[in-house]
N, C-alpha and C. Protein backbone atom coordinates (compact mmCIF):
# COMPACT_ATOMS: atom_id res chain seq x y z
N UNK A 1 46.82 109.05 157.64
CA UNK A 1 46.49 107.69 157.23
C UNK A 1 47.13 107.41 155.87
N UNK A 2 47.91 106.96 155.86
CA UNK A 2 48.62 105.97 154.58
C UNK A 2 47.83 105.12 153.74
N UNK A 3 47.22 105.33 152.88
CA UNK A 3 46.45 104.77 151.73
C UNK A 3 47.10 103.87 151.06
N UNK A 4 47.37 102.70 150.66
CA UNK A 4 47.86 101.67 149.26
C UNK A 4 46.91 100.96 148.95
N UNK A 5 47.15 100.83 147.20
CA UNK A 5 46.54 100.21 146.20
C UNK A 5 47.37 98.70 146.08
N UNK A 6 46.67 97.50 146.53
CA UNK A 6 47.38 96.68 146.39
C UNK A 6 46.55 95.60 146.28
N UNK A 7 46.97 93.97 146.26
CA UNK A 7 46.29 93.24 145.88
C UNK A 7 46.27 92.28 147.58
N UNK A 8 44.72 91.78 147.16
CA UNK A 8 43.95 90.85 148.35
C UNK A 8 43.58 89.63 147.55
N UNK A 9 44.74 88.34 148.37
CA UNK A 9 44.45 86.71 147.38
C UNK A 9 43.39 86.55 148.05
N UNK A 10 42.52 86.14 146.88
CA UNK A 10 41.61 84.91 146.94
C UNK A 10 42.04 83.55 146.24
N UNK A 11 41.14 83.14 146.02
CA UNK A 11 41.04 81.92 145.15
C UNK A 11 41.38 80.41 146.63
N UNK A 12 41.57 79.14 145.75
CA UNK A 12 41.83 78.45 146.77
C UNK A 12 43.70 78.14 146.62
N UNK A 13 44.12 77.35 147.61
CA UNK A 13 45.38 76.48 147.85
C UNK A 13 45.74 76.39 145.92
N UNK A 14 46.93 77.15 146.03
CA UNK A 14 47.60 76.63 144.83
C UNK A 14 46.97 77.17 143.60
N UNK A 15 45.62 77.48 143.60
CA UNK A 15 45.43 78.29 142.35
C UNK A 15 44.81 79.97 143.02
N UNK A 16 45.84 80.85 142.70
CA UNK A 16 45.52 82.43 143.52
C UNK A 16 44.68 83.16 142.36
N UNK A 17 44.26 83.77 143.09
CA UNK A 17 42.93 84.75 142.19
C UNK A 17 43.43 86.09 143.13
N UNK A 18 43.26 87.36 142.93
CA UNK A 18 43.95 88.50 143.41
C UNK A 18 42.64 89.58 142.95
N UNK A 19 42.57 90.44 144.25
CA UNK A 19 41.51 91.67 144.15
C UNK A 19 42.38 92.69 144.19
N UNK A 20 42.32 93.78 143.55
CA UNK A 20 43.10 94.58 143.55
C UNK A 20 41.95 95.48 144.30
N UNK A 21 42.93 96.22 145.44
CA UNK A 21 42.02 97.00 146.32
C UNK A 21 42.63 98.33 146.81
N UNK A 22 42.04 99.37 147.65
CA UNK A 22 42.67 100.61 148.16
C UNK A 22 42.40 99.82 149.23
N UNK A 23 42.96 100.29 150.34
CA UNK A 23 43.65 99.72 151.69
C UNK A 23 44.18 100.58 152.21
N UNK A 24 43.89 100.86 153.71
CA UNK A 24 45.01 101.67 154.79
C UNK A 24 45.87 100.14 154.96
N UNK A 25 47.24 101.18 154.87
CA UNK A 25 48.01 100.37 155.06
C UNK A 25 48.38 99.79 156.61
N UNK A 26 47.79 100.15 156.97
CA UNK A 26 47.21 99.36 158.23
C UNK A 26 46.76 98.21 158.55
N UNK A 27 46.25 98.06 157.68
CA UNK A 27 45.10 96.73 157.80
C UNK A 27 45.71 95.60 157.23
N UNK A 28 45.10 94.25 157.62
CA UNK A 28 45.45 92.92 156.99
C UNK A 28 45.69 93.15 155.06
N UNK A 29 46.09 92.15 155.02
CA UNK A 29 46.71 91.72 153.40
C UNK A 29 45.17 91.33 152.85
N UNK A 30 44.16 90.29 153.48
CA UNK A 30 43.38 89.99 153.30
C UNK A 30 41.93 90.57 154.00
N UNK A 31 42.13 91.84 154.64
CA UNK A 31 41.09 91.83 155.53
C UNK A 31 40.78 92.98 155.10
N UNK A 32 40.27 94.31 155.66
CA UNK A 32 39.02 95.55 155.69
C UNK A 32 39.78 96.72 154.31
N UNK A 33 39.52 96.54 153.64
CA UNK A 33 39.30 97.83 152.44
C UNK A 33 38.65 98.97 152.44
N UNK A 34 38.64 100.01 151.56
CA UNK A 34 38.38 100.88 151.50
C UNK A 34 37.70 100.83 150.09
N UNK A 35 38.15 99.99 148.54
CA UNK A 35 37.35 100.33 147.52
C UNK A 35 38.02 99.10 146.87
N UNK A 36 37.18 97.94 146.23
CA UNK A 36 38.01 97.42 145.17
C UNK A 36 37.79 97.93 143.56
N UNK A 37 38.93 98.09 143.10
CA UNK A 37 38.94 98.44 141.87
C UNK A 37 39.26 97.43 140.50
N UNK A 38 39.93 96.46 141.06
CA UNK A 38 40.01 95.55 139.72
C UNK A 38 40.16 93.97 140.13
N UNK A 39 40.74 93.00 138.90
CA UNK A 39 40.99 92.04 139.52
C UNK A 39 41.92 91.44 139.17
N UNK A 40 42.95 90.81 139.28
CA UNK A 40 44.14 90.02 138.70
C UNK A 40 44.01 88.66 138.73
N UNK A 41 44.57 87.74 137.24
CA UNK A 41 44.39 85.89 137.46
C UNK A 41 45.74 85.49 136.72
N UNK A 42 46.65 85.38 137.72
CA UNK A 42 47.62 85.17 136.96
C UNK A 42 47.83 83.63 136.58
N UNK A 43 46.84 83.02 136.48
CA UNK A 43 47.10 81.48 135.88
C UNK A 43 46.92 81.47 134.49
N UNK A 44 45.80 82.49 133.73
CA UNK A 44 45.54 82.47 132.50
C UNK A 44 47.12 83.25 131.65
N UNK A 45 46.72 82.39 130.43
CA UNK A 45 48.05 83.13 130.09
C UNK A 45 47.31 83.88 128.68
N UNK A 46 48.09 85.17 128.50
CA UNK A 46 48.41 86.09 129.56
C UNK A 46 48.21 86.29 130.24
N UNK A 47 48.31 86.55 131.02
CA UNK A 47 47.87 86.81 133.04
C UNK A 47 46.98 88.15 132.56
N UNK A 48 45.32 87.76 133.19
CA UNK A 48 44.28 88.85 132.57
C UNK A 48 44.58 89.47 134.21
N UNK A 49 44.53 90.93 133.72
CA UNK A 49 44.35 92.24 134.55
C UNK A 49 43.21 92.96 134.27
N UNK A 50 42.44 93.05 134.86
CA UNK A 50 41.04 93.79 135.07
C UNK A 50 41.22 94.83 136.12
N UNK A 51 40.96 95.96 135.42
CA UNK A 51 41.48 97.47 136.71
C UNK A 51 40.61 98.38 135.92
N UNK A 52 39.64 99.29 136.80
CA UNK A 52 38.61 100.79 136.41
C UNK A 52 40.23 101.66 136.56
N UNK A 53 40.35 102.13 135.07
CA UNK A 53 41.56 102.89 134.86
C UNK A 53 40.83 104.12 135.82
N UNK A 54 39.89 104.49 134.99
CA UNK A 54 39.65 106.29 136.28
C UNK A 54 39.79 105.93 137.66
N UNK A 55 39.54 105.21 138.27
CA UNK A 55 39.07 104.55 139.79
C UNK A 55 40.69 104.25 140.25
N UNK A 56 41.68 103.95 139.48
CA UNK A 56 42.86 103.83 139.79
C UNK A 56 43.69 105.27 139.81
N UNK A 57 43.05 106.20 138.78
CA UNK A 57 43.68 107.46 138.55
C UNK A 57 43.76 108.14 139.35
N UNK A 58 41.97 108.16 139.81
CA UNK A 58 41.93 109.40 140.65
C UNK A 58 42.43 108.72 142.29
N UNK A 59 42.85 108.07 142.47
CA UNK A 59 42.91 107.33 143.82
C UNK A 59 45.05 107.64 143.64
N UNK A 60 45.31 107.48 142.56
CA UNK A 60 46.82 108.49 142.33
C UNK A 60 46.88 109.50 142.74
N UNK A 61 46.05 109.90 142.34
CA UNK A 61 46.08 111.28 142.34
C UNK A 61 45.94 111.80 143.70
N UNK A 62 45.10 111.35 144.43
CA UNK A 62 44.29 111.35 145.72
C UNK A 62 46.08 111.45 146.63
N UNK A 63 47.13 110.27 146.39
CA UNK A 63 48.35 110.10 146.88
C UNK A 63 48.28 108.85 147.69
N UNK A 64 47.36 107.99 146.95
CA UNK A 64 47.72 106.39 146.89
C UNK A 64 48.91 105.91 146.90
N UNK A 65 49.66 105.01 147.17
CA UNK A 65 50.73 104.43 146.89
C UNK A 65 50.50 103.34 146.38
N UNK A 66 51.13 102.51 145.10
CA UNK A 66 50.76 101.31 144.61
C UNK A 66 51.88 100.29 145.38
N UNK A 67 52.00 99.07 145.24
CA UNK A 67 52.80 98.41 145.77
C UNK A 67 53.35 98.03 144.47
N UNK A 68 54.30 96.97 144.50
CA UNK A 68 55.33 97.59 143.39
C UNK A 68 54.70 96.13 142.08
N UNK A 69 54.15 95.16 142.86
CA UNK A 69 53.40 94.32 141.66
C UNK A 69 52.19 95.19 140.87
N UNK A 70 51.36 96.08 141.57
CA UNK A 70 50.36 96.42 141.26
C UNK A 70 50.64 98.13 140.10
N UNK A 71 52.06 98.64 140.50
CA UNK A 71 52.19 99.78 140.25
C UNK A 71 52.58 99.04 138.32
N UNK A 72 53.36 97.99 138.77
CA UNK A 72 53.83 97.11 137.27
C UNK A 72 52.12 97.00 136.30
N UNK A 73 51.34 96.49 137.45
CA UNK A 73 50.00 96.78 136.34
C UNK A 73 49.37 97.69 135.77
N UNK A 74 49.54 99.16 137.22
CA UNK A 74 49.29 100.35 136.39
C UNK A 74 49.74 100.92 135.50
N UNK A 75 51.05 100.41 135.40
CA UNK A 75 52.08 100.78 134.09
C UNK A 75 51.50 100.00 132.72
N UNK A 76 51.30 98.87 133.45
CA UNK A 76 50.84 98.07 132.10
C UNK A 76 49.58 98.76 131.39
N UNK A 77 48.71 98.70 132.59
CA UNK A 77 47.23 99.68 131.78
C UNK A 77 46.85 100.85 131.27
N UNK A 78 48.42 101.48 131.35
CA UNK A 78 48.27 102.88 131.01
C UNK A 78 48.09 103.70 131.83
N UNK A 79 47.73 103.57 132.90
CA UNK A 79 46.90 104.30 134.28
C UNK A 79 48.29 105.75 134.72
N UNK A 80 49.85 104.99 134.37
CA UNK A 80 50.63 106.31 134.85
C UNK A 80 50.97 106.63 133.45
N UNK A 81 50.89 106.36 132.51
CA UNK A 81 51.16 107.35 131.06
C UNK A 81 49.90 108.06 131.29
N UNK A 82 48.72 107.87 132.01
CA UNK A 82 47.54 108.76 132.09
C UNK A 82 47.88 110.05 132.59
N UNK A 83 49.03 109.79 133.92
CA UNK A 83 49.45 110.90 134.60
C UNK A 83 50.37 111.30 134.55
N UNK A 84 50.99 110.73 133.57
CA UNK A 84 52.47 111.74 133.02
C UNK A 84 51.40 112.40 132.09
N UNK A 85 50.76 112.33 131.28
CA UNK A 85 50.08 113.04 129.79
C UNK A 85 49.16 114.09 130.90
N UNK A 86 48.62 114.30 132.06
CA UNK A 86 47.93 114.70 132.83
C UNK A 86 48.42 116.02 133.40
N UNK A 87 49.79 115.56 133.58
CA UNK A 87 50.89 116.49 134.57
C UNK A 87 51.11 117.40 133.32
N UNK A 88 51.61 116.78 131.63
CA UNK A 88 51.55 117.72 130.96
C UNK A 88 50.91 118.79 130.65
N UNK A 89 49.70 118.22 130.41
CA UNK A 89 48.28 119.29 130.20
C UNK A 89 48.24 120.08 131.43
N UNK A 90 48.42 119.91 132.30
CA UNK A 90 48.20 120.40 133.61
C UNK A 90 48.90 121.81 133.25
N UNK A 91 50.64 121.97 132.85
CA UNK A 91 52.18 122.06 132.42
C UNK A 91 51.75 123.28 130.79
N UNK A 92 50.68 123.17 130.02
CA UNK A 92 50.56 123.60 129.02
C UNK A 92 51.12 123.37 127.70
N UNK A 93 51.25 121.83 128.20
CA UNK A 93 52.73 121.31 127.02
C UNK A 93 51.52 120.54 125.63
N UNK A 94 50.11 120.89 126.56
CA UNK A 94 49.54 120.38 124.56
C UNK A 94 48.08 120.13 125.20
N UNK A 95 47.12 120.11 124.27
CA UNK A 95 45.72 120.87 124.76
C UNK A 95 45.12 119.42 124.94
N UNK A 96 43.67 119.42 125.49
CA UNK A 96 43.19 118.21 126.46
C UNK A 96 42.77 117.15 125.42
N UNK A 97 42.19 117.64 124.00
CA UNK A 97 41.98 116.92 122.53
C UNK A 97 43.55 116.23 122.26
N UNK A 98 44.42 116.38 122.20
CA UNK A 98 45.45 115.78 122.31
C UNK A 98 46.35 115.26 123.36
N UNK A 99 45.82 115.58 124.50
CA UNK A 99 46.45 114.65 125.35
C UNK A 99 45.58 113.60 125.61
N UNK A 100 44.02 113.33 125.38
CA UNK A 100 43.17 112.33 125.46
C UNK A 100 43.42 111.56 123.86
N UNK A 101 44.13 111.88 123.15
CA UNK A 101 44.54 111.09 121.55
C UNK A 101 45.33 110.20 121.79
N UNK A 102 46.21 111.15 122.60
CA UNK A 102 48.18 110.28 123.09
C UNK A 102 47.42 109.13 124.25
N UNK A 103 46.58 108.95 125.26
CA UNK A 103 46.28 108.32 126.03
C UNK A 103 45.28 106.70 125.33
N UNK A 104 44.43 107.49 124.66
CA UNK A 104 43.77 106.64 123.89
C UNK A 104 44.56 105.56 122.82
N UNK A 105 45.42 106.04 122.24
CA UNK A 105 46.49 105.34 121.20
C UNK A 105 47.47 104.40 122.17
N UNK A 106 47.89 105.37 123.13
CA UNK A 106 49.06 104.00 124.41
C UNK A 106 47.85 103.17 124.50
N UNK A 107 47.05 103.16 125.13
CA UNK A 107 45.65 102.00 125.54
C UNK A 107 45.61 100.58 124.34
N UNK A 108 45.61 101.49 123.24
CA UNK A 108 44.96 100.83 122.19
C UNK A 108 46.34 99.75 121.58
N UNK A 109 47.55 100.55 121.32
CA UNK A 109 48.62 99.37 120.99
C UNK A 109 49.05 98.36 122.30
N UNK A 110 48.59 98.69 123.52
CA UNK A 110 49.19 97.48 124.49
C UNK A 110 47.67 96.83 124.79
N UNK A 111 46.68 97.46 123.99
CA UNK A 111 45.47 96.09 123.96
C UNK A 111 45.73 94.91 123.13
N UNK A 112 46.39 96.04 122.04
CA UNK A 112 46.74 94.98 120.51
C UNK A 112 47.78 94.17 121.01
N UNK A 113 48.56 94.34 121.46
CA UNK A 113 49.98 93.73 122.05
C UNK A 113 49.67 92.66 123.08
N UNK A 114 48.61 92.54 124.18
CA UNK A 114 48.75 91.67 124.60
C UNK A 114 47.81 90.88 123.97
N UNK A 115 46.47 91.34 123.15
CA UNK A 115 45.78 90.42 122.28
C UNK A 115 46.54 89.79 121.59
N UNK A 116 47.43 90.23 120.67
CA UNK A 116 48.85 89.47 120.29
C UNK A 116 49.01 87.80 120.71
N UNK A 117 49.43 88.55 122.27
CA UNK A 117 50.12 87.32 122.98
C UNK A 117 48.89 86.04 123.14
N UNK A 118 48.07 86.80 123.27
CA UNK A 118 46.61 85.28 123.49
C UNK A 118 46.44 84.75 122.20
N UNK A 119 46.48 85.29 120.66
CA UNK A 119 46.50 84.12 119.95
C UNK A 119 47.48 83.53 119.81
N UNK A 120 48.49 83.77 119.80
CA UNK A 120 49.91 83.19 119.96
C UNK A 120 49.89 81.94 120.72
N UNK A 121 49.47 82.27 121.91
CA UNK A 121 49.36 81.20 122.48
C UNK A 121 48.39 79.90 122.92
N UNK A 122 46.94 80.68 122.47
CA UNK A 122 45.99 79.54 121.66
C UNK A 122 46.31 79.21 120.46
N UNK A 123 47.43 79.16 119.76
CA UNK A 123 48.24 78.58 118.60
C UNK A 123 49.14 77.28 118.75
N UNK A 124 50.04 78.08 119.85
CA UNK A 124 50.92 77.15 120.21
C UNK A 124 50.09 75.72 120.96
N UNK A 125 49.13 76.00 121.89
CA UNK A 125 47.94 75.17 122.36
C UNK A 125 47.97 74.36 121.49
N UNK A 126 46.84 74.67 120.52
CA UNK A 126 46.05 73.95 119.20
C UNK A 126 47.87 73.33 118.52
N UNK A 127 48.65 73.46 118.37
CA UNK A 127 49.44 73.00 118.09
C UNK A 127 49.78 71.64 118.75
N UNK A 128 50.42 71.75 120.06
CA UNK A 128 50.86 70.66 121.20
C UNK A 128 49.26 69.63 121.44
N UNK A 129 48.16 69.69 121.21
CA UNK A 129 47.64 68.98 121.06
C UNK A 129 47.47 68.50 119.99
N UNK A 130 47.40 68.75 118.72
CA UNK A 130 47.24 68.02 117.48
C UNK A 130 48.57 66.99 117.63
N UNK A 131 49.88 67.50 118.12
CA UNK A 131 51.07 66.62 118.12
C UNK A 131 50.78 65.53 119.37
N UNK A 132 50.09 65.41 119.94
CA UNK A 132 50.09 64.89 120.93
C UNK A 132 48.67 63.81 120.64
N UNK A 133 47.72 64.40 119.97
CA UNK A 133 47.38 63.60 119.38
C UNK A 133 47.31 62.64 118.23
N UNK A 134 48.76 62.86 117.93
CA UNK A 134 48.99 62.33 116.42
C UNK A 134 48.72 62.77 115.12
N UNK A 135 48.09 63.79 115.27
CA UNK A 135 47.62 64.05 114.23
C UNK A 135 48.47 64.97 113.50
N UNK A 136 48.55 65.05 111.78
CA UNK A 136 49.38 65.50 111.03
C UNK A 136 49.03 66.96 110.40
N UNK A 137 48.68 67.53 111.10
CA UNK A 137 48.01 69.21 111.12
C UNK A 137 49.39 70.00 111.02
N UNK A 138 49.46 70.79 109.65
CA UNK A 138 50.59 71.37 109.47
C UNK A 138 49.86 72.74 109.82
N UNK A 139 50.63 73.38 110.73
CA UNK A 139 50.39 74.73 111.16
C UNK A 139 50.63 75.64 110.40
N UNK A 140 52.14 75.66 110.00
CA UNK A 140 52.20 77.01 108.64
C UNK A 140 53.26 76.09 108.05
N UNK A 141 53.64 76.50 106.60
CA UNK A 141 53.81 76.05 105.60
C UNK A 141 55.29 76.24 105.82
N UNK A 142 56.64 75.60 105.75
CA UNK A 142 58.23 75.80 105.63
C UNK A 142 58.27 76.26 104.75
N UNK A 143 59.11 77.67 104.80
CA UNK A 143 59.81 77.78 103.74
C UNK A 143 60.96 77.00 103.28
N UNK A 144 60.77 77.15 101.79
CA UNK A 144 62.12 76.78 101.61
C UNK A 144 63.33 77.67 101.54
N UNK A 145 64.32 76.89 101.90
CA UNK A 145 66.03 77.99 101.70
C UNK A 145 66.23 78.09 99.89
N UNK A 146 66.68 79.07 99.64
CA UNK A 146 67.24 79.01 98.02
C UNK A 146 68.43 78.85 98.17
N UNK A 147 68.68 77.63 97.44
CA UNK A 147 70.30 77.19 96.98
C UNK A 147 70.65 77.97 96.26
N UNK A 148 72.36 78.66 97.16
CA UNK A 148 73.05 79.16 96.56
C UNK A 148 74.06 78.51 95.51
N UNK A 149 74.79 78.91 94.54
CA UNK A 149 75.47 78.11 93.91
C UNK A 149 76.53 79.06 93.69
N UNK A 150 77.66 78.53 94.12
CA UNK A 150 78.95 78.88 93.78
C UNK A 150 80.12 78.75 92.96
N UNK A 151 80.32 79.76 92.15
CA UNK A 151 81.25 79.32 90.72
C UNK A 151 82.60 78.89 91.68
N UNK A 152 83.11 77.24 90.84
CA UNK A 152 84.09 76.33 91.30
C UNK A 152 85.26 77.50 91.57
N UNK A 153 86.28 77.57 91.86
CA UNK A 153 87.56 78.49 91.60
C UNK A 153 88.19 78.01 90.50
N UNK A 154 88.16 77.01 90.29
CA UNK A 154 89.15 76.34 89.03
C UNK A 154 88.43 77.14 87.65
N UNK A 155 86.96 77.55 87.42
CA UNK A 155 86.43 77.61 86.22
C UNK A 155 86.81 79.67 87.09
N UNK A 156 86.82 79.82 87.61
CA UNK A 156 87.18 81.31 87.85
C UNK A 156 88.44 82.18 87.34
N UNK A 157 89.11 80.85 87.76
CA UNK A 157 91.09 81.41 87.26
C UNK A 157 91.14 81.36 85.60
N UNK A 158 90.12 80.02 85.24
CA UNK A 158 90.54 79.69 83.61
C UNK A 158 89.64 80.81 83.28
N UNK A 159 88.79 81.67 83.46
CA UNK A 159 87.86 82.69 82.98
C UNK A 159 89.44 83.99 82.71
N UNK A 160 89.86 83.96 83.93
CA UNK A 160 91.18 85.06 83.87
C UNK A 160 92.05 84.39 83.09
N UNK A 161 92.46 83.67 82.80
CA UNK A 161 93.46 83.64 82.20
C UNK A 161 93.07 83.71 80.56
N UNK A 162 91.92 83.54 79.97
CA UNK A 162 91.62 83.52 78.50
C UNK A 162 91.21 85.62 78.73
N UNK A 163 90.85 86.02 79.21
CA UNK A 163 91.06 87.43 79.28
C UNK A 163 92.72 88.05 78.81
């Protein structure tokens, strides 16, 4: 039996909502599962991914196959740097206190990274509506350029020639 980790649309016409599920690959796109593990909404921006990292791991491990949108999320969540750092320890290439450091730290800068992207873009938001409402809301401050100033050539040559 062929196992995949893949996603089941919900939502209605035109706005998709996505279950991320284990599945014989047998079965409908939308129909009989085996476990859901997370959920995907790709209308919000950033597109929120909700996935039980262990529940995805051990179902790897198990010899799941992801499909290739969903494998892009396990990459995103860390779920296969879990099992490259896994295969190491496994390998003797560095003890379980440090391979749970290296796992914890990937987690933690692509939380920061896509938190990043959400104020960024409740910025840009709050921006396009203040302009849209007219209103004169300066977001951040211009710098200014510093004027360069350039000695004429004419006062350059007469400098050489009194030398």
């Amino acid at each position: 039996m062929a196992v995949k980790i893949r996603l089941q649309r919900k939502g209605k016409k035109k706005k998709p909502f996505y279950h991320i599920v284990i599945a014989d690959a047998r079965a409908p796109r939308d129909g009989r599962f085996i476990e859901k593990i997370g959920t995907y909404n790709p209308l919000t921006q950033p597109a929120t991914i909700e996935i039980d990292n262990d529940k995805a791991y051990d179902w790897l491990m198990k010899g799941a196959q992801p499909t290739d949108t969903v494998r892009a999320m396990l990459r995103f969540k860390g779920v296969f740097y879990r099992k490259h750092v896994m295969r190491g320890l496994a390998k003797g290439a560095y003890s379980e206190d440090v391979a749970m450091q290296k796992i914890t730290d990937y987690v933690a800068a692509k939380d920061a990274k896509t938190a990043g992207r959400a104020q960024k873009v409740v910025a840009e938001k709050a921006a396009f509506r203040a302009k849209v409402a007219g209103l004169n809301i300066v977001v951040a401050p211009k710098k200014e350029v510093p004027k360069v100033v350039v000695a004429a050539p004419v006062e350059e040559a007469a400098k050489q020639e009194e030398e």
